[in-house]
C-alpha atoms as a PDB file:
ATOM      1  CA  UNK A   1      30.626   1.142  19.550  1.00  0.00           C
ATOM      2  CA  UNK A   2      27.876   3.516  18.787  1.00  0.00           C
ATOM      3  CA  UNK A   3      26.200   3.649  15.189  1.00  0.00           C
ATOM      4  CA  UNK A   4      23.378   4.846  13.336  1.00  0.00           C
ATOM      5  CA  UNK A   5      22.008   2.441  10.766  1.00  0.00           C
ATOM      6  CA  UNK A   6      21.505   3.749   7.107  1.00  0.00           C
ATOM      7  CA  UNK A   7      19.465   0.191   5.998  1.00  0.00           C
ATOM      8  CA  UNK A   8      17.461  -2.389   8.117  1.00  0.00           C
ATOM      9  CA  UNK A   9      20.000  -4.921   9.587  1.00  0.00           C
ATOM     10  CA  UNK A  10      18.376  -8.400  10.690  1.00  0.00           C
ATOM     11  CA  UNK A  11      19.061  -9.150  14.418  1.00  0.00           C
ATOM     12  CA  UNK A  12      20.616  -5.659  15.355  1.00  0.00           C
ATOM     13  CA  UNK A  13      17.607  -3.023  14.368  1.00  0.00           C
ATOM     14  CA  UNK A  14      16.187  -0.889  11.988  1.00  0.00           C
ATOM     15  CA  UNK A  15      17.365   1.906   9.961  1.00  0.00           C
ATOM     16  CA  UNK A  16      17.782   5.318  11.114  1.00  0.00           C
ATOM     17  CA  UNK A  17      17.839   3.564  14.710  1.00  0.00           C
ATOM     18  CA  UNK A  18      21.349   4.458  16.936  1.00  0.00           C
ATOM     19  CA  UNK A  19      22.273   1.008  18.345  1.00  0.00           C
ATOM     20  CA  UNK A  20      25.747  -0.379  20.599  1.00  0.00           C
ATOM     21  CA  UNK A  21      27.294  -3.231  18.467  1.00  0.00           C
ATOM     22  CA  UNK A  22      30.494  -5.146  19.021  1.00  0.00           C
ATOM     23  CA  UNK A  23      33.542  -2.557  17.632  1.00  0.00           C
ATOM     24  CA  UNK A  24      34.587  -5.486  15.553  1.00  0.00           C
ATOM     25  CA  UNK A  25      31.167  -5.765  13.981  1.00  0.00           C
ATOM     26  CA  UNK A  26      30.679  -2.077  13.423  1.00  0.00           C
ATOM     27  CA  UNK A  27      34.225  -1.556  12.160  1.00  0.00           C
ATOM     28  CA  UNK A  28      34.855  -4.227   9.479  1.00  0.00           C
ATOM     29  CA  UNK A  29      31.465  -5.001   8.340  1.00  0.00           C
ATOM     30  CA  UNK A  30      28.353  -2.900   8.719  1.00  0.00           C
ATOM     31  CA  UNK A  31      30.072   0.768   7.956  1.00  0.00           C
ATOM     32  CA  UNK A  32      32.486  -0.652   5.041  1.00  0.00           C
ATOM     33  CA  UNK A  33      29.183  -2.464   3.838  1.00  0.00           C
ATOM     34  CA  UNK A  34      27.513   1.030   3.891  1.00  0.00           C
ATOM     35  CA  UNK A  35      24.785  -0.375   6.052  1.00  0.00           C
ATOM     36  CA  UNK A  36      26.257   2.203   8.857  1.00  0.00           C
ATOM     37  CA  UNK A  37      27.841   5.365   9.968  1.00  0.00           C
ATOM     38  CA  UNK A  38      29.601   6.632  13.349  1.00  0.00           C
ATOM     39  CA  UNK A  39      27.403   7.798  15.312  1.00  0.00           C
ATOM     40  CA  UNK A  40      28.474  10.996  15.602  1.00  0.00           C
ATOM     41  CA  UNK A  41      26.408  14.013  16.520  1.00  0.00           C
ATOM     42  CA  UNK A  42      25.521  14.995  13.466  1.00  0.00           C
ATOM     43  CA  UNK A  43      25.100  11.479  12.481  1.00  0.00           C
ATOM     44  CA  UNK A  44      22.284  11.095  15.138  1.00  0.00           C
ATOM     45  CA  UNK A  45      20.761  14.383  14.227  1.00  0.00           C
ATOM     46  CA  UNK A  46      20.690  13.497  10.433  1.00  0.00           C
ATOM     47  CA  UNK A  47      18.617  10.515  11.620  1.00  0.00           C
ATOM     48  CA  UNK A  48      15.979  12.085  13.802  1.00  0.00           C
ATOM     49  CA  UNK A  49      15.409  14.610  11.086  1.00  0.00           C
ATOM     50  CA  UNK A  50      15.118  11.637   8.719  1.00  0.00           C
ATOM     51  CA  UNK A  51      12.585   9.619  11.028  1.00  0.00           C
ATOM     52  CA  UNK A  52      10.493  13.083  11.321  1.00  0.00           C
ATOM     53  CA  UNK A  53      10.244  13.681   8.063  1.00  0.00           C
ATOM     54  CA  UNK A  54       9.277  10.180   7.305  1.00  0.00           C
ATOM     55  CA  UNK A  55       6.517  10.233   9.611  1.00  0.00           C
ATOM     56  CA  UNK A  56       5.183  13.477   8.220  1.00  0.00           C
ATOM     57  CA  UNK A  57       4.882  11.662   5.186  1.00  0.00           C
ATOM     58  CA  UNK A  58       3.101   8.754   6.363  1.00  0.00           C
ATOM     59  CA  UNK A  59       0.731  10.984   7.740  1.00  0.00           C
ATOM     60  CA  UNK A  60       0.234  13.032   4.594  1.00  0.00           C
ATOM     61  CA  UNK A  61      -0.319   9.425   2.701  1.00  0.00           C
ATOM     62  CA  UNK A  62      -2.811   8.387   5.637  1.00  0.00           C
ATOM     63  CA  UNK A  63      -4.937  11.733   4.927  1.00  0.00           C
ATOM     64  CA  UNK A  64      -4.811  11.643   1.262  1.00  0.00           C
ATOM     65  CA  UNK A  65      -6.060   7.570   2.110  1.00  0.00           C
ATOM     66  CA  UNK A  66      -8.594   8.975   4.230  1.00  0.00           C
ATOM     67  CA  UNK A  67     -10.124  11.375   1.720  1.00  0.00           C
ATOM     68  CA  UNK A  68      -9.741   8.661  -1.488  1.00  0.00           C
ATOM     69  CA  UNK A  69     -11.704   6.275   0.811  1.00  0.00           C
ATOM     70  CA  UNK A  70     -14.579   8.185   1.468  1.00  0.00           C
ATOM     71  CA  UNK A  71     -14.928   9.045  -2.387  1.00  0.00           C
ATOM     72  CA  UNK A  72     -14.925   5.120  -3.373  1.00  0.00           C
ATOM     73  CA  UNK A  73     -17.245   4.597  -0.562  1.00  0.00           C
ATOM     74  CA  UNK A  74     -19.546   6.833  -2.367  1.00  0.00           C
ATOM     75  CA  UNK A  75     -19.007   5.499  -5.157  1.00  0.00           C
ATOM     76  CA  UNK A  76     -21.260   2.722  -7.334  1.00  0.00           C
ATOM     77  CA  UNK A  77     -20.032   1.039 -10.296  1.00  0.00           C
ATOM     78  CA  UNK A  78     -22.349  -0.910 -12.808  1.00  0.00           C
ATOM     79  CA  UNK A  79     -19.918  -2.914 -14.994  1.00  0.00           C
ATOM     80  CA  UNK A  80     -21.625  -4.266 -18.547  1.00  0.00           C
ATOM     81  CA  UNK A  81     -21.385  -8.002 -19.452  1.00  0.00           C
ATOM     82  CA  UNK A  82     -22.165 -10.498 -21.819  1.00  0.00           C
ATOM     83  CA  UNK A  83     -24.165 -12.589 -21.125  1.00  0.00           C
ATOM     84  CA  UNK A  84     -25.146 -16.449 -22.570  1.00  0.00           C
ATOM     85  CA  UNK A  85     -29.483 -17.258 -22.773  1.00  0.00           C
ATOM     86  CA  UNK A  86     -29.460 -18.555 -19.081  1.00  0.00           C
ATOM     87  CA  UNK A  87     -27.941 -14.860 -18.009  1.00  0.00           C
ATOM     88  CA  UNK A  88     -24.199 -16.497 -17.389  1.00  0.00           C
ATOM     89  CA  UNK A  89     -21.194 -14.507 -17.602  1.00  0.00           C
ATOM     90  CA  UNK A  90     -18.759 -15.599 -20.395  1.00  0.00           C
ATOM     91  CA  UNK A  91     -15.557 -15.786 -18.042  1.00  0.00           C
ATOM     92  CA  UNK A  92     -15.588 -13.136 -14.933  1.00  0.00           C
ATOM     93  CA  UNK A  93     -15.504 -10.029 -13.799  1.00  0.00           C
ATOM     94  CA  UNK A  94     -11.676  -9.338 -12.952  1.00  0.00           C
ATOM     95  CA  UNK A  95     -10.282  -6.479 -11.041  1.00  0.00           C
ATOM     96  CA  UNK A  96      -8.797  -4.315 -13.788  1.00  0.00           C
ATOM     97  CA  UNK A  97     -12.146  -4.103 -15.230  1.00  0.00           C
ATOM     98  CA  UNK A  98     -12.902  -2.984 -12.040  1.00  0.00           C
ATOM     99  CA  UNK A  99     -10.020  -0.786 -11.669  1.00  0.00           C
ATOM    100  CA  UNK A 100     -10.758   0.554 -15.297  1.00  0.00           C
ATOM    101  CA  UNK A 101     -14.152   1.360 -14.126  1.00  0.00           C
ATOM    102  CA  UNK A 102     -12.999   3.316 -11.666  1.00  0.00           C
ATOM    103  CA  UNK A 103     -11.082   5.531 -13.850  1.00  0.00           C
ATOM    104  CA  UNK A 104     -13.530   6.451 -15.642  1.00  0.00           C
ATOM    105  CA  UNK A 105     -14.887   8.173 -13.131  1.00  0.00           C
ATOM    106  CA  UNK A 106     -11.441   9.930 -11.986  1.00  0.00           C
ATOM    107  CA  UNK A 107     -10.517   7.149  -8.976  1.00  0.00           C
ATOM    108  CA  UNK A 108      -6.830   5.714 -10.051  1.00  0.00           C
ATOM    109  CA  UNK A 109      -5.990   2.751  -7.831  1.00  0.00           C
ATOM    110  CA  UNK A 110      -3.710  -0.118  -8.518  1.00  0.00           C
ATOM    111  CA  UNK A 111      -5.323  -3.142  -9.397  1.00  0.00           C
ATOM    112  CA  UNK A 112      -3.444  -4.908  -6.555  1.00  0.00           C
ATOM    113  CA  UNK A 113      -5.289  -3.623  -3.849  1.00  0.00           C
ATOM    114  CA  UNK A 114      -8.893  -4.410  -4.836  1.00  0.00           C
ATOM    115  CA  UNK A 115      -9.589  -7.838  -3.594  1.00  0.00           C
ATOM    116  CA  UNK A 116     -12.742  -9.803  -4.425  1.00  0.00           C
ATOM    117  CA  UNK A 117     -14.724 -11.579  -1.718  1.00  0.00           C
ATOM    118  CA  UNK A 118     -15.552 -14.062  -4.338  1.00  0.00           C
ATOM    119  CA  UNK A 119     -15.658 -14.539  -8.423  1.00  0.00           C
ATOM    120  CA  UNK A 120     -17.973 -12.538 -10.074  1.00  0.00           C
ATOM    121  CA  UNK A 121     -19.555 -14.525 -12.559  1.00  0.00           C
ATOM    122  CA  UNK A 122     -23.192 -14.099 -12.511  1.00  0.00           C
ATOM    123  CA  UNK A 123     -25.196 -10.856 -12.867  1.00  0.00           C
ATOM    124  CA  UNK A 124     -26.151  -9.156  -9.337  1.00  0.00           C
ATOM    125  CA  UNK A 125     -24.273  -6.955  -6.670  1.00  0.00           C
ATOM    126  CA  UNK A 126     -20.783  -7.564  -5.461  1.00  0.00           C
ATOM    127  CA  UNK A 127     -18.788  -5.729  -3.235  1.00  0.00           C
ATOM    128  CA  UNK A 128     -15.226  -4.866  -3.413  1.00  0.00           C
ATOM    129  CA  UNK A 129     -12.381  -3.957  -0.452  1.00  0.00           C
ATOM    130  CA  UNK A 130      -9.952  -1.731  -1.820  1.00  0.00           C
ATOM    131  CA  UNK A 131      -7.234  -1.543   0.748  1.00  0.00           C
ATOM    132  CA  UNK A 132      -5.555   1.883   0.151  1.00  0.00           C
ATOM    133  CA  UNK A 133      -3.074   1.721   3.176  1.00  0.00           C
ATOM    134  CA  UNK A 134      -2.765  -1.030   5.743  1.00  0.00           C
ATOM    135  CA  UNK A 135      -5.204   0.846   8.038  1.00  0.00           C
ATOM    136  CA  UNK A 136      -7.610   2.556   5.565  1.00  0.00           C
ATOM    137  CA  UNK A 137      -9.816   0.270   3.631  1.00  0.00           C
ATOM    138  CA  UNK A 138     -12.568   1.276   1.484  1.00  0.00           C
ATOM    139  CA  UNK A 139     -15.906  -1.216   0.655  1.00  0.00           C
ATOM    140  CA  UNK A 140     -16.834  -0.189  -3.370  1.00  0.00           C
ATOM    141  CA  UNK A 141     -20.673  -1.511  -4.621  1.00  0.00           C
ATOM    142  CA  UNK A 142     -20.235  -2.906  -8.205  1.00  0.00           C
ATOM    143  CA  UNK A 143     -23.707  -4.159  -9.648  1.00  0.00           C
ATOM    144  CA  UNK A 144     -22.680  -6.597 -12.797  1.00  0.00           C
ATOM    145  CA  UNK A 145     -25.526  -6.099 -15.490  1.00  0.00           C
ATOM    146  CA  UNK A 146     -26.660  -7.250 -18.909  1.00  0.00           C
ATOM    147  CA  UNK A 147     -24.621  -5.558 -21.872  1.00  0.00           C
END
């Protein structure tokens, strides 16, 4: 039996894929489950449009990456701190201060994606990844001064 998958199924394939399953398999579990249809011609058409359409998005996402990437590369933040008498931070520099930085200068990213290559707690220059997509990653200066 043919099908087309409407959800990720472990061990038989991925959705919008058309895969041959046992009719068994097909018939009593994955379509009543609503992990599956028939796959029908229109069924099959319905999920190459689907996988098209899906790319083009990805693609839109990996431009719109592209062009955030090269405006945090550009970027420089200087992030004021207090300080103790021996120029210590009190605590560290975390990465929604970072992230709140960046807003202020019109860059809205999720605080999840800028990673640290180490704690910031002493004045100086850091850098910052900020991974936008899983193949567009952007390297952001942050210099940590004296409030």
């Amino acid at each position: 039996m043919k099908i087309v998958l409407k959800q990720d199924v472990e061990k038989v394939g991925k959705r919008g894929e058309v895969v041959a399953v046992k009719d068994g398999y097909g018939r009593n579990y994955l379509i009543p489950a609503g992990l599956a249809v028939v796959a029908t011609e229109g069924a099959v058409k319905d999920a190459k449009e689907r996988k098209r359409l899906v790319a083009l998005k990805q693609d839109l996402s990996e431009a719109a990456a592209v062009e955030l990437a090269e405006k945090i590369e550009a970027t420089s933040l200087t992030i004021s701190v207090k300080t103790g008498d021996e120029g210590k931070l009190h605590g560290t520099v975390t990465t929604q201060q970072i992230v709140a930085a960046l807003a202020e200068k019109d860059i809205i990213v999720d605080r999840k994606v800028v990673s640290l290559g180490a704690d910031i707690n002493a004045l100086g220059e850091y850098t910052a990844t900020v991974a936008l997509s899983s193949k567009v990653k952007a390297k952001l200066k942050v210099w940590v001064v004296k409030a």
